[in-house]
N, C-alpha and C. Protein backbone atom coordinates (compact mmCIF):
# COMPACT_ATOMS: atom_id res chain seq x y z
N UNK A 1 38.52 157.81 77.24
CA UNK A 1 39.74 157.80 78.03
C UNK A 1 40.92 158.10 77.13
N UNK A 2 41.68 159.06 77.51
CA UNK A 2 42.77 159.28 76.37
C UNK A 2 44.05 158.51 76.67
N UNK A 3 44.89 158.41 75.84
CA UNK A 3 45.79 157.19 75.78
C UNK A 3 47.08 158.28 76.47
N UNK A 4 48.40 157.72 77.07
CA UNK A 4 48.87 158.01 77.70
C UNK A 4 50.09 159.34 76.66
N UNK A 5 50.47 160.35 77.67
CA UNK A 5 51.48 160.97 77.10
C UNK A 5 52.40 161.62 78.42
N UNK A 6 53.70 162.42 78.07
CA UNK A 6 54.40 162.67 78.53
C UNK A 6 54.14 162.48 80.00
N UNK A 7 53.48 162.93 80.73
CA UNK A 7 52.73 163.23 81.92
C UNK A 7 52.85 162.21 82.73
N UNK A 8 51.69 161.27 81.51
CA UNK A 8 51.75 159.63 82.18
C UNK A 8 52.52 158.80 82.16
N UNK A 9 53.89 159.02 81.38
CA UNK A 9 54.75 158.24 81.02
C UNK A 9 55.89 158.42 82.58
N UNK A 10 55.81 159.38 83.29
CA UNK A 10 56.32 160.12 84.34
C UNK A 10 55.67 159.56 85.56
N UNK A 11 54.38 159.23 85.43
CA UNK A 11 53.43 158.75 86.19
C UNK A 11 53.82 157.96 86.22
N UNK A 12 53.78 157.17 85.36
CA UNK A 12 54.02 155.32 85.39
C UNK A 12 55.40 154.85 85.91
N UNK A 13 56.58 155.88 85.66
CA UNK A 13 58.19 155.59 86.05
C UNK A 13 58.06 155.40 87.81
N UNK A 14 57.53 156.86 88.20
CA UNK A 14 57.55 156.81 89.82
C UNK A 14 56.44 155.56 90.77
N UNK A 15 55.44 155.56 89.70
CA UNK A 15 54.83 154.11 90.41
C UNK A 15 55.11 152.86 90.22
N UNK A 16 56.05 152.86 89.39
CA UNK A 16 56.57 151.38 88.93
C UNK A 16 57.87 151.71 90.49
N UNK A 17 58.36 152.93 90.22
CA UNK A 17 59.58 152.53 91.76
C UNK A 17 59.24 152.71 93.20
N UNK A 18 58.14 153.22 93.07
CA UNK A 18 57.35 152.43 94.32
C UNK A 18 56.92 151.46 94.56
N UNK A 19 56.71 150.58 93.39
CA UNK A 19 56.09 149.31 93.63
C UNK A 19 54.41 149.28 94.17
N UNK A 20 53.70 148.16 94.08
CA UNK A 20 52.60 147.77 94.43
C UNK A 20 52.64 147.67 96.22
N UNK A 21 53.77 146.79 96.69
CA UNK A 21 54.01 147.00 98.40
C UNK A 21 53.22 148.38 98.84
N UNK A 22 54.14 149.19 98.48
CA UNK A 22 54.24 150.79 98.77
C UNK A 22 53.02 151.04 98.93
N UNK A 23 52.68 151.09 97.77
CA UNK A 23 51.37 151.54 97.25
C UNK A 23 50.18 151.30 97.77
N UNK A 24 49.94 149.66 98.10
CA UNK A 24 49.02 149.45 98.56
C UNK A 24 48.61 149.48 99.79
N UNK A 25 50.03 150.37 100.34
CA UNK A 25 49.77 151.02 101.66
C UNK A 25 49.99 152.20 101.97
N UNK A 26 49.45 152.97 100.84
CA UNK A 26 49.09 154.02 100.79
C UNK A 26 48.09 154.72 100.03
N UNK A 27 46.92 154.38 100.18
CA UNK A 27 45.66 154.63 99.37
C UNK A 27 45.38 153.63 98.03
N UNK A 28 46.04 152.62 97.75
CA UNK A 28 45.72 152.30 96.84
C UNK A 28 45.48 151.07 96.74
N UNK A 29 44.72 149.92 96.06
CA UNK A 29 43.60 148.86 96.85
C UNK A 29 43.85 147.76 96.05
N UNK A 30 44.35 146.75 96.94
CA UNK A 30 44.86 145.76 96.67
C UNK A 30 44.19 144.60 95.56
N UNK A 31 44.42 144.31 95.03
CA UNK A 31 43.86 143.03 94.21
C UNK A 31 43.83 141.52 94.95
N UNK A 32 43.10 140.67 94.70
CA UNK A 32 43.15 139.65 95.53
C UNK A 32 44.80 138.86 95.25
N UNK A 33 45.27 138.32 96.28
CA UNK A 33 46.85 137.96 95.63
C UNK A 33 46.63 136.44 94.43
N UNK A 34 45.38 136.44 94.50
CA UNK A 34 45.71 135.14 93.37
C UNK A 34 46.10 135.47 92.41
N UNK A 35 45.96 136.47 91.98
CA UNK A 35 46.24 137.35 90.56
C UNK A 35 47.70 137.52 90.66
N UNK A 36 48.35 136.75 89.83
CA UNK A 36 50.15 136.59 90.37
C UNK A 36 50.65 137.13 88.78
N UNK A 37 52.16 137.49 89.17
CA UNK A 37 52.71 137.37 87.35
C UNK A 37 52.92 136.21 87.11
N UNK A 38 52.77 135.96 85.43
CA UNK A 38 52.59 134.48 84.97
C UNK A 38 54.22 134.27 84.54
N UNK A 39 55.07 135.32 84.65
CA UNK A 39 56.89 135.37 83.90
C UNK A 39 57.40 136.02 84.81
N UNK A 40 58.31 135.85 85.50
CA UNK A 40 59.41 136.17 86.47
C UNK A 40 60.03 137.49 86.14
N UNK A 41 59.76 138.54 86.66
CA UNK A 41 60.21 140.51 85.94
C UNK A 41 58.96 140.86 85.74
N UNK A 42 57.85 140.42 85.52
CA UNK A 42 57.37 141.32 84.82
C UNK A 42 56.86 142.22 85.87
N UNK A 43 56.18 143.40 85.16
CA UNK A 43 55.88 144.53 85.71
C UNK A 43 55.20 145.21 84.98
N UNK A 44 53.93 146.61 85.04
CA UNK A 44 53.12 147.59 84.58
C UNK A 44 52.40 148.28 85.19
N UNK A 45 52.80 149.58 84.69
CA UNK A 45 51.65 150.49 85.32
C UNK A 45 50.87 151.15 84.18
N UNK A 46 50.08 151.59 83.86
CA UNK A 46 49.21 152.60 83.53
C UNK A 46 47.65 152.13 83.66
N UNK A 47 47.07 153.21 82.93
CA UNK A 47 45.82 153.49 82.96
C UNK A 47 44.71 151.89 82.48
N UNK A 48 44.05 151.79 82.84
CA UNK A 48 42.99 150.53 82.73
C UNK A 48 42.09 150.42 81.81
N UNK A 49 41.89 149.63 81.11
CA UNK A 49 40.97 149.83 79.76
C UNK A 49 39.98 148.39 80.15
N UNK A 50 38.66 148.30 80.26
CA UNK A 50 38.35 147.44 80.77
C UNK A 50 37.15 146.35 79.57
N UNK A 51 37.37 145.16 80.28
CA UNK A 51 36.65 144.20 79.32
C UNK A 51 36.21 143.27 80.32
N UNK A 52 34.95 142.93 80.40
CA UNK A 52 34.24 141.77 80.72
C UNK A 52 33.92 140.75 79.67
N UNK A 53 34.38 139.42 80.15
CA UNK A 53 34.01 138.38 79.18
C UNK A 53 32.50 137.78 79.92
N UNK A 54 31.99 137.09 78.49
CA UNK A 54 30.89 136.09 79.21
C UNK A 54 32.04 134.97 79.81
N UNK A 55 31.46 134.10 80.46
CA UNK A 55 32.00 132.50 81.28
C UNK A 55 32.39 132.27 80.18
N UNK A 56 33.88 131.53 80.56
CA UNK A 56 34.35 130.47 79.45
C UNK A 56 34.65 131.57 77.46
N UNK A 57 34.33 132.84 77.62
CA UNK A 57 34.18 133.05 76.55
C UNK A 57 34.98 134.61 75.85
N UNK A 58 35.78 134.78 75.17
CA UNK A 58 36.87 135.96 75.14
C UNK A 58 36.49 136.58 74.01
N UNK A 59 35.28 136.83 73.63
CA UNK A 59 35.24 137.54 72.47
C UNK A 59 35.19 139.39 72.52
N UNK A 60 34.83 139.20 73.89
CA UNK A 60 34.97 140.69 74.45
C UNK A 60 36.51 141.20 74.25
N UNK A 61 37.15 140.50 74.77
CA UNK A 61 39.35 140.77 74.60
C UNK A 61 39.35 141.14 73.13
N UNK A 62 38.98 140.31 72.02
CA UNK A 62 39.23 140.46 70.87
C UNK A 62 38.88 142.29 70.49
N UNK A 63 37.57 142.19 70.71
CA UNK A 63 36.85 143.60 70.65
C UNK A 63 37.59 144.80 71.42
N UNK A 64 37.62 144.79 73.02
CA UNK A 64 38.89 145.38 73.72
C UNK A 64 40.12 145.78 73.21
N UNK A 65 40.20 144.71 72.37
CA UNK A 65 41.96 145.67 71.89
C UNK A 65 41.82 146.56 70.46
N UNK A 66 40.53 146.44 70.40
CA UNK A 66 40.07 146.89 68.68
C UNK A 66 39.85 148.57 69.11
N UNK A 67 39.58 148.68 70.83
CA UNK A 67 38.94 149.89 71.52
C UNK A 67 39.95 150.22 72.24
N UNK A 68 40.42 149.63 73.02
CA UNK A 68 41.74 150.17 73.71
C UNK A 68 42.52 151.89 73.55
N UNK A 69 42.84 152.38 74.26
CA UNK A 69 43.58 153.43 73.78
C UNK A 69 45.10 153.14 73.72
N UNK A 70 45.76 153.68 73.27
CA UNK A 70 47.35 152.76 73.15
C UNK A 70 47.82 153.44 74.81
N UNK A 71 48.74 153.04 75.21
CA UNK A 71 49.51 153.12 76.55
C UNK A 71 48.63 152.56 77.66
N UNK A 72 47.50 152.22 77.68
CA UNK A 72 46.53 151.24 78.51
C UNK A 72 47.33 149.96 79.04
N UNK A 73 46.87 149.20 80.34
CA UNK A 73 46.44 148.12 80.54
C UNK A 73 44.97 147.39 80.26
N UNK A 74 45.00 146.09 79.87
CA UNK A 74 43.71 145.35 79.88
C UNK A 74 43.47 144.89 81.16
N UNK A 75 42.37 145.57 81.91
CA UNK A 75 41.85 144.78 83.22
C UNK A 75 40.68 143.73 82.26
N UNK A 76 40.73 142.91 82.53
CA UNK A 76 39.89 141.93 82.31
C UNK A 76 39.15 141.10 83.20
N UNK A 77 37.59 141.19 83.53
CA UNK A 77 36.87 139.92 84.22
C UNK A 77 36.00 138.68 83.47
N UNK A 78 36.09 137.79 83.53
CA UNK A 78 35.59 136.34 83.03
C UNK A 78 34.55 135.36 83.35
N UNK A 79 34.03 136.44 84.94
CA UNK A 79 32.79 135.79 85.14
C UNK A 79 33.26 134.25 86.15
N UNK A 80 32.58 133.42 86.53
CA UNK A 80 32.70 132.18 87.22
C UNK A 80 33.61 131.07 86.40
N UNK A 81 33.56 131.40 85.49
CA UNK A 81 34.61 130.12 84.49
C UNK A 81 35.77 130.72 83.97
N UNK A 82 36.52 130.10 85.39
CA UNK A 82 37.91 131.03 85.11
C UNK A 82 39.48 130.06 84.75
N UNK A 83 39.01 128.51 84.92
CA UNK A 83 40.16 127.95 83.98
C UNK A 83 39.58 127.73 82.85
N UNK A 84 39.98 128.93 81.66
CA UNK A 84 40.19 128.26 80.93
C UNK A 84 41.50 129.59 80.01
N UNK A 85 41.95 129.21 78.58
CA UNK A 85 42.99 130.10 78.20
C UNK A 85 42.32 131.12 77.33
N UNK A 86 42.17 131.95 78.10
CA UNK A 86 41.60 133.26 77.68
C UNK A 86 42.76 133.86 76.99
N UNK A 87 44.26 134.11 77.16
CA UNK A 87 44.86 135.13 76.39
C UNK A 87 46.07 133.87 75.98
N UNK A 88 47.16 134.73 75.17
CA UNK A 88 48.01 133.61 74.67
C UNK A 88 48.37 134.29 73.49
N UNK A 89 49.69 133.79 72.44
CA UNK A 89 50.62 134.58 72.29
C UNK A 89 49.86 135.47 71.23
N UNK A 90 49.04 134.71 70.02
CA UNK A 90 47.86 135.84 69.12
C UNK A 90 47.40 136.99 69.53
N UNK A 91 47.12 136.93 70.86
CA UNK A 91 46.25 138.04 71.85
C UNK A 91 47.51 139.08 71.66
N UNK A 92 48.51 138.13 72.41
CA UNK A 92 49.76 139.14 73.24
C UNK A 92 50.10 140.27 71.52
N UNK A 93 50.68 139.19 70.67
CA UNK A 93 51.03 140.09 69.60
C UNK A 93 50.24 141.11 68.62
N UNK A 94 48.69 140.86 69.02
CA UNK A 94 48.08 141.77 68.89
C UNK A 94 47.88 143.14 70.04
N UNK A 95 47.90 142.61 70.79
CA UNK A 95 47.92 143.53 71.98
C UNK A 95 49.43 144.75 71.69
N UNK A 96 50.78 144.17 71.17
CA UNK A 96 51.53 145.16 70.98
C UNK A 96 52.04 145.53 70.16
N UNK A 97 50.95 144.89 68.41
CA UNK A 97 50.80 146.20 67.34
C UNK A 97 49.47 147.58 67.77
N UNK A 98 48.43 146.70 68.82
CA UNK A 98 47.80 148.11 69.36
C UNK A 98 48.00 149.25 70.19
N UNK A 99 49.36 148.92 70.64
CA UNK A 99 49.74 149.38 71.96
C UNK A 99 49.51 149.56 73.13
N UNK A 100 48.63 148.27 73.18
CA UNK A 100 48.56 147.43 74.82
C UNK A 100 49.83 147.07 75.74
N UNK A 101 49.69 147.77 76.81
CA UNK A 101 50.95 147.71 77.29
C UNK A 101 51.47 146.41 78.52
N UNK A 102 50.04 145.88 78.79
CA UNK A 102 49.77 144.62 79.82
C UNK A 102 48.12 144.10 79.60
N UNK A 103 48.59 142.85 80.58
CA UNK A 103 46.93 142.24 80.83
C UNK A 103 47.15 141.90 82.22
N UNK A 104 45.57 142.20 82.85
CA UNK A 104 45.63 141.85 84.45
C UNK A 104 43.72 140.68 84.15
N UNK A 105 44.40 139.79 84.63
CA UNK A 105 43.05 138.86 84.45
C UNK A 105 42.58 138.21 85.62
N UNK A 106 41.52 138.55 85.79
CA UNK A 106 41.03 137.33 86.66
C UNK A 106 40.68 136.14 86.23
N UNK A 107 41.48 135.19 85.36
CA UNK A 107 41.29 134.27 85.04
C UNK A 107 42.75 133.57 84.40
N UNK A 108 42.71 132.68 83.73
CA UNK A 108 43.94 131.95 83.50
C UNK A 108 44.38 132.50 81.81
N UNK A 109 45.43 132.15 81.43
CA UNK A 109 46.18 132.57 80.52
C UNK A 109 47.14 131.30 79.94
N UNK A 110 47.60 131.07 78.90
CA UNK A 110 47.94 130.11 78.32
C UNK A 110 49.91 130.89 77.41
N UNK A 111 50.22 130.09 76.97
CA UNK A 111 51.47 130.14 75.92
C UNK A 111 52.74 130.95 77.31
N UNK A 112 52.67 130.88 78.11
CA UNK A 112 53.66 131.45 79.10
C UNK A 112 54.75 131.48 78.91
N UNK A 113 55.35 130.52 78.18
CA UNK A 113 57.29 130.87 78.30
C UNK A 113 57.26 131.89 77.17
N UNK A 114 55.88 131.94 75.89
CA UNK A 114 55.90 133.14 74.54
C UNK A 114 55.58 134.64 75.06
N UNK A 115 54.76 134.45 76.20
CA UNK A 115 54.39 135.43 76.81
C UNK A 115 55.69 136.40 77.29
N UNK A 116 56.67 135.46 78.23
CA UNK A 116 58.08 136.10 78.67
C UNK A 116 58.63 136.63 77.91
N UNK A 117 59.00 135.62 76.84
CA UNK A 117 59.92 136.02 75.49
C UNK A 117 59.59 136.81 74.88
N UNK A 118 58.10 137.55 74.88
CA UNK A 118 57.55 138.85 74.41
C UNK A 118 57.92 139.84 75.33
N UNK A 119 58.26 139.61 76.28
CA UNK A 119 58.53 140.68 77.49
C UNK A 119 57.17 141.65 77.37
N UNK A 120 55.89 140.63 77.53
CA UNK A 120 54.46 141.45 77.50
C UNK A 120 54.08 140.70 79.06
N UNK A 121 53.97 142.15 79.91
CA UNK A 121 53.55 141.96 81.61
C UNK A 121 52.00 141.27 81.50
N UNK A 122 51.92 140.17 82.11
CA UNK A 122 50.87 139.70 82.08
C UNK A 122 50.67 138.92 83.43
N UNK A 123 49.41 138.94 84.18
CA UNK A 123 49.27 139.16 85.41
C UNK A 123 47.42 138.31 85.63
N UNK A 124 47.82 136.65 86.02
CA UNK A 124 46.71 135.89 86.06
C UNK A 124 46.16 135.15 87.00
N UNK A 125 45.29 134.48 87.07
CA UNK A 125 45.37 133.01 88.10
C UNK A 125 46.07 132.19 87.86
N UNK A 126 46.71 131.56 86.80
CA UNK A 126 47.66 130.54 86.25
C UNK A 126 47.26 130.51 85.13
N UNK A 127 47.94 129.31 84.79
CA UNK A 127 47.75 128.72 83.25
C UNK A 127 46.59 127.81 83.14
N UNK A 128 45.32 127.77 82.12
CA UNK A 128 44.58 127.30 81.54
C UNK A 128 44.96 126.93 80.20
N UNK A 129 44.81 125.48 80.16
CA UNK A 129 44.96 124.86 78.49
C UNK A 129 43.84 125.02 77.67
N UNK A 130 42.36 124.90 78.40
CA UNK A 130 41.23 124.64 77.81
C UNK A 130 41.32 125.97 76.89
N UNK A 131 40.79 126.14 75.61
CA UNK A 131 40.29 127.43 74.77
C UNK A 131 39.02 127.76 75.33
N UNK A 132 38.99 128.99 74.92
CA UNK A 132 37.87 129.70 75.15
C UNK A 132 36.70 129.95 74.08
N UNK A 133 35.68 130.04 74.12
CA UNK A 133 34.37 130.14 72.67
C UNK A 133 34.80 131.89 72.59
N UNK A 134 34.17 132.12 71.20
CA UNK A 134 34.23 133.53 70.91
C UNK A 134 32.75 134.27 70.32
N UNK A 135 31.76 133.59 71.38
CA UNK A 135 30.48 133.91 70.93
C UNK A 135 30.27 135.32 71.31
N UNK A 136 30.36 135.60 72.83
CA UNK A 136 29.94 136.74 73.65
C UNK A 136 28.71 136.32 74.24
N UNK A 137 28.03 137.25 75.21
CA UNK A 137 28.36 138.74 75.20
C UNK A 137 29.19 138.93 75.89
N UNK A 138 29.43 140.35 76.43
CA UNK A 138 30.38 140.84 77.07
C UNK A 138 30.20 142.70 76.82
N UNK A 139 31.16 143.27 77.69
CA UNK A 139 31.47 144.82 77.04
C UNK A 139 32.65 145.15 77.45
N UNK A 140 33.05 146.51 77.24
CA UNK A 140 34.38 147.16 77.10
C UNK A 140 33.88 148.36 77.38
N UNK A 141 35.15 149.11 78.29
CA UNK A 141 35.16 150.61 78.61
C UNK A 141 34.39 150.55 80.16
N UNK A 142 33.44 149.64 80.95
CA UNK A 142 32.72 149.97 81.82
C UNK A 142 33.51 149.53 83.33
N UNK A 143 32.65 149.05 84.00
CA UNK A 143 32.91 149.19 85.40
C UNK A 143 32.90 147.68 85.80
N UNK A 144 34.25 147.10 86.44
CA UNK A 144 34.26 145.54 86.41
C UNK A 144 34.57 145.06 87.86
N UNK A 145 34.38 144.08 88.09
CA UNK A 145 34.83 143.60 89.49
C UNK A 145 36.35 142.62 89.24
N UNK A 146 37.57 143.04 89.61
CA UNK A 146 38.75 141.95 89.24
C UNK A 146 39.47 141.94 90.51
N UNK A 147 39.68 140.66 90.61
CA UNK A 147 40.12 140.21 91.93
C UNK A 147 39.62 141.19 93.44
N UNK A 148 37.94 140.56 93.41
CA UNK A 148 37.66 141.86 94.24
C UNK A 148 37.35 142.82 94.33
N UNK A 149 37.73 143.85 93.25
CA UNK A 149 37.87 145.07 93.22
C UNK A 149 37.68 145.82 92.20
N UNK A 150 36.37 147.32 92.67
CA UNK A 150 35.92 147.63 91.25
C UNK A 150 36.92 147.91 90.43
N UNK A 151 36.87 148.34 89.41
CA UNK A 151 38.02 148.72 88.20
C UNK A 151 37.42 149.91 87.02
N UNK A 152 37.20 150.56 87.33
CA UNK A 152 36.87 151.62 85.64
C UNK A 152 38.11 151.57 84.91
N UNK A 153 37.71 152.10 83.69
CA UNK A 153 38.61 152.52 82.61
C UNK A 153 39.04 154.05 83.12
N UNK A 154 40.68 154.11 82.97
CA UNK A 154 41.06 155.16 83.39
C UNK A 154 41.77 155.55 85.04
N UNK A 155 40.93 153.91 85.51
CA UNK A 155 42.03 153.83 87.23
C UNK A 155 43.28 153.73 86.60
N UNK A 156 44.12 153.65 87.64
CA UNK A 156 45.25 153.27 87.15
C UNK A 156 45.87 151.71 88.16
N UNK A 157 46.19 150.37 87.33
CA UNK A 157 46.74 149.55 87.62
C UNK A 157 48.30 149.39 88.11
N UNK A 158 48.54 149.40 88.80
CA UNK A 158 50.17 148.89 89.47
C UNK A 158 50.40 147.60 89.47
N UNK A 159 51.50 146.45 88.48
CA UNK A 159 51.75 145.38 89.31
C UNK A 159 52.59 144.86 88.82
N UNK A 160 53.42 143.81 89.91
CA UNK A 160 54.84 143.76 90.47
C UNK A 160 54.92 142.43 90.41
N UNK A 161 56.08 142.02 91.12
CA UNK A 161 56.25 140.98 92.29
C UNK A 161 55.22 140.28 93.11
N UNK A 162 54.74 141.33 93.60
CA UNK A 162 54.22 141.45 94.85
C UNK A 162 52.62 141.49 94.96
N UNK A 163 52.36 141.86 93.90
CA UNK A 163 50.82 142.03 93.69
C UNK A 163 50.51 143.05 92.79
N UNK A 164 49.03 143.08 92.77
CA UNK A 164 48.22 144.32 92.30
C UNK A 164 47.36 145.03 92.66
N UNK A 165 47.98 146.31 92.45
CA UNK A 165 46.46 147.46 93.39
C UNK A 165 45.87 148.58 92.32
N UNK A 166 44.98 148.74 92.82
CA UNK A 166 44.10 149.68 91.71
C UNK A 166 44.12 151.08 92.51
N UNK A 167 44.28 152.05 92.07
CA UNK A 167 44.05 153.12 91.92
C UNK A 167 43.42 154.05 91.30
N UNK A 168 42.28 155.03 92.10
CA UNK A 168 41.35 155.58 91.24
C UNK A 168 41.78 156.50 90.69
N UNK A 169 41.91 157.16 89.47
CA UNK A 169 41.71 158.58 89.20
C UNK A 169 41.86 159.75 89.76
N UNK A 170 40.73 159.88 90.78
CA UNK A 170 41.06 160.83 91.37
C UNK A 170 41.32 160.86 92.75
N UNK A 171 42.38 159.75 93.03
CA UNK A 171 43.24 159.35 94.26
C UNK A 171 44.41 159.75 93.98
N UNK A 172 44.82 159.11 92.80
CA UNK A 172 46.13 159.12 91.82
C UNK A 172 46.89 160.33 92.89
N UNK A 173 47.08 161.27 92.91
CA UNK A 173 47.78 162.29 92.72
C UNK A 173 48.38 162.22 94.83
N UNK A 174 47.00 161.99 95.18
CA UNK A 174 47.00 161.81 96.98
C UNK A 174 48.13 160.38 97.21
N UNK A 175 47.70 159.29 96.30
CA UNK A 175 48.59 158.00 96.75
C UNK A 175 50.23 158.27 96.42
N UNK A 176 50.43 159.22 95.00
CA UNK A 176 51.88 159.46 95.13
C UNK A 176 52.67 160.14 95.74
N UNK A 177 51.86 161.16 96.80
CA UNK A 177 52.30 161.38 97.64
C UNK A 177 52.19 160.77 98.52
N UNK A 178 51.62 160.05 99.39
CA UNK A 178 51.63 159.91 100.31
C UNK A 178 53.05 158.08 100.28
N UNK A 179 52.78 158.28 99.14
CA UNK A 179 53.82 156.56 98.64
C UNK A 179 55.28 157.18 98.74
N UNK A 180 55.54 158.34 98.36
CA UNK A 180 56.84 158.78 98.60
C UNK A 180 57.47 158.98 99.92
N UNK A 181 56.28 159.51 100.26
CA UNK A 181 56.30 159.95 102.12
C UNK A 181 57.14 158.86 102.56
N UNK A 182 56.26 157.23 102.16
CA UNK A 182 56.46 156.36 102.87
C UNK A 182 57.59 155.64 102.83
N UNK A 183 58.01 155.35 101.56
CA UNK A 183 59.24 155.40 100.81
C UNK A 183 60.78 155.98 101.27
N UNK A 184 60.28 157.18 101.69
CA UNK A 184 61.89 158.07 101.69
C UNK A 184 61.66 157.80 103.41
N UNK A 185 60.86 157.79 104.09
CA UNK A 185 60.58 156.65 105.75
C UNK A 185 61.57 155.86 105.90
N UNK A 186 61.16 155.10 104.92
CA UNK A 186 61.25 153.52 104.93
C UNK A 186 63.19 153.44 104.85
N UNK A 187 63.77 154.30 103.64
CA UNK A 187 64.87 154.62 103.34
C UNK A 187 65.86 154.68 104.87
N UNK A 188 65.12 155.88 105.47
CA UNK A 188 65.53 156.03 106.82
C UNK A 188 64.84 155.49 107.78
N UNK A 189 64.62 154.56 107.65
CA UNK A 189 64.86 153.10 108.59
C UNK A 189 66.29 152.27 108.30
N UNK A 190 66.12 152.17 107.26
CA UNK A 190 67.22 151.25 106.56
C UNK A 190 68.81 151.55 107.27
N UNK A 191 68.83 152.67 106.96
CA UNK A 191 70.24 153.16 107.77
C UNK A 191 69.80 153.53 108.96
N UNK A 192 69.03 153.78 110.02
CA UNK A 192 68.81 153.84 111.69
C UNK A 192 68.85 152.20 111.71
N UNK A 193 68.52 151.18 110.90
CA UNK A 193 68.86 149.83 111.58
C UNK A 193 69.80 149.36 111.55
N UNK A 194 70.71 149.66 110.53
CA UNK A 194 72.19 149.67 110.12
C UNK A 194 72.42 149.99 110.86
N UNK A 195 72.52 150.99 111.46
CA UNK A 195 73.17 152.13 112.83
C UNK A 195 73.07 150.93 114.30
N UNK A 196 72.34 150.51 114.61
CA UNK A 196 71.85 149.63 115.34
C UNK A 196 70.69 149.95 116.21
N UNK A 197 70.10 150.54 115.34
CA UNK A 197 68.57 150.97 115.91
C UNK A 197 67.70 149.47 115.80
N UNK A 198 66.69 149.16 116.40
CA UNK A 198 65.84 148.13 116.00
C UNK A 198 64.54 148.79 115.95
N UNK A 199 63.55 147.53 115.61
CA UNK A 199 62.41 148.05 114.85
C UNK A 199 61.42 148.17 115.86
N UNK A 200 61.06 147.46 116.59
CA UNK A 200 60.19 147.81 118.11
C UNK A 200 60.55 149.69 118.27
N UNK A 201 62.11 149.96 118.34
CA UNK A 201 62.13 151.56 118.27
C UNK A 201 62.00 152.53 117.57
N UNK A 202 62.22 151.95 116.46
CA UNK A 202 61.66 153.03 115.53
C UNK A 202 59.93 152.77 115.12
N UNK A 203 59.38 151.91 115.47
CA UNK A 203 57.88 151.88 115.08
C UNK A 203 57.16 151.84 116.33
N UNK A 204 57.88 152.27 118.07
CA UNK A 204 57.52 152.89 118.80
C UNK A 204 56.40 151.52 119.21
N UNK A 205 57.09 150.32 119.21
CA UNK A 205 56.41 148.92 119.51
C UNK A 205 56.64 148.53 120.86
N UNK A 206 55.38 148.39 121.85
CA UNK A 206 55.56 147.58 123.20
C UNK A 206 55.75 146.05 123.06
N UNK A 207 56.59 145.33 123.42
CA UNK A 207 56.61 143.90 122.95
C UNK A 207 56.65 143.43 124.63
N UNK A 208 56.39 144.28 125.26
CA UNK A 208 56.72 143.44 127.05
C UNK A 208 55.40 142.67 127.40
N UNK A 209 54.57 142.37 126.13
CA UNK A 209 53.39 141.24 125.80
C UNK A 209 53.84 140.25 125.67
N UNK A 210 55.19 139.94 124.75
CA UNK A 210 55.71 139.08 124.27
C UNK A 210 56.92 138.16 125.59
N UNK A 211 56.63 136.66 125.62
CA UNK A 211 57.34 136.31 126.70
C UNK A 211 58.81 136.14 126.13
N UNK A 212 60.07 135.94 126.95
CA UNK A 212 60.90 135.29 126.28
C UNK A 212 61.25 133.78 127.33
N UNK A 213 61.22 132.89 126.42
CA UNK A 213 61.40 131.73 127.22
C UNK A 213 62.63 131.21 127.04
């Protein structure tokens, strides 16, 4: 998987201002919402670099960032033992002398206010105190299940506020269009409701289902 350049750096601007909302209603596939940001702003898009841990065990992450391509996200899965602190600030500051650009985990994460203050997007179930063993096994680069949803190396990750959605490869190009479509829509709604249009009319809604009492 090659690490990101001009192209993707362009890529990543217009899907970061679409947001995950957008997105994930327009071809591109939601993550389960437990997977929240762990710091208030954060945000990332690019390409997915993937790592499965054994249960309870992160020695795969360590290895992952040794493989990583720089401009990546870490999708990460952990298997059934998911409180415990799989990443944390060692990880983080290794993660951005490699040029890891986020982590999306299905599992918990630890050191959170160091995490912010790194301004490194990181995206978990919560916080876990317990440590993790660094036996293995595990692998990197393959095909993972996170929050739900397969993940290769090379989808591309979106996430926000609001959530996270995965995007394949070779969707990529169909979801940004069709996210703009929806987008510059949405825009013109904004001013037809201003105007004093309502939304039953512009989304062409029967509500004479609905009683008023």
């Amino acid at each position: 998987m090659p690490g990101t350049n001009d192209s993707s750096a362009a890529i990543k601007d217009q899907l970061l201002s679409l947001g995950a909302a957008t997105l994930g209603e327009s071809g591109g596939v939601p993550l389960h919402p437990r997977i929240r940001p762990v710091w208030s702003g954060a945000a990332v898009a690019a390409p997915a670099y993937t790592v499965a841990c054994a249960a309870g065990d992160n020695l795969a992450i360590h290895a992952g960032l040794t493989r990583a391509p720089r401009g990546c996200v870490l999708a990460v899965s952990v298997g059934d033992e998911t409180q415990r602190g799989y990443w944390g600030e060692v990880l983080t500051t290794a993660a951005e002398t490699a040029g890891v650009v986020g982590l999306i985990i299905d599992g918990t994460v630890r050191d959170t206010a160091a995490l912010g203050q790194h301004g490194f997007p990181v995206f978990a179930r919560g916080v876990g105190l317990r440590g993790a063993s660094k036996n293995g096994p595990g692998s990197t680069g393959g095909e993972i299940v996170i929050g739900g949803v397969i993940v290769a190396s090379g989808d591309w990750l979106v996430a926000d506020a609001d959530g996270v959605v995965a995007i394949g490869a070779s969707s990529l190009s169909a979801c940004l269009a069709t996210g703009t479509g929806r987008a510059t829509k949405e825009q013109q709604f904004f001013q037809e409701l201003r105007n004093g249009a309502t939304t039953p009319d512009l989304l062409g809604l029967d509500v004479s289902s609905i009683d008023s009492l």
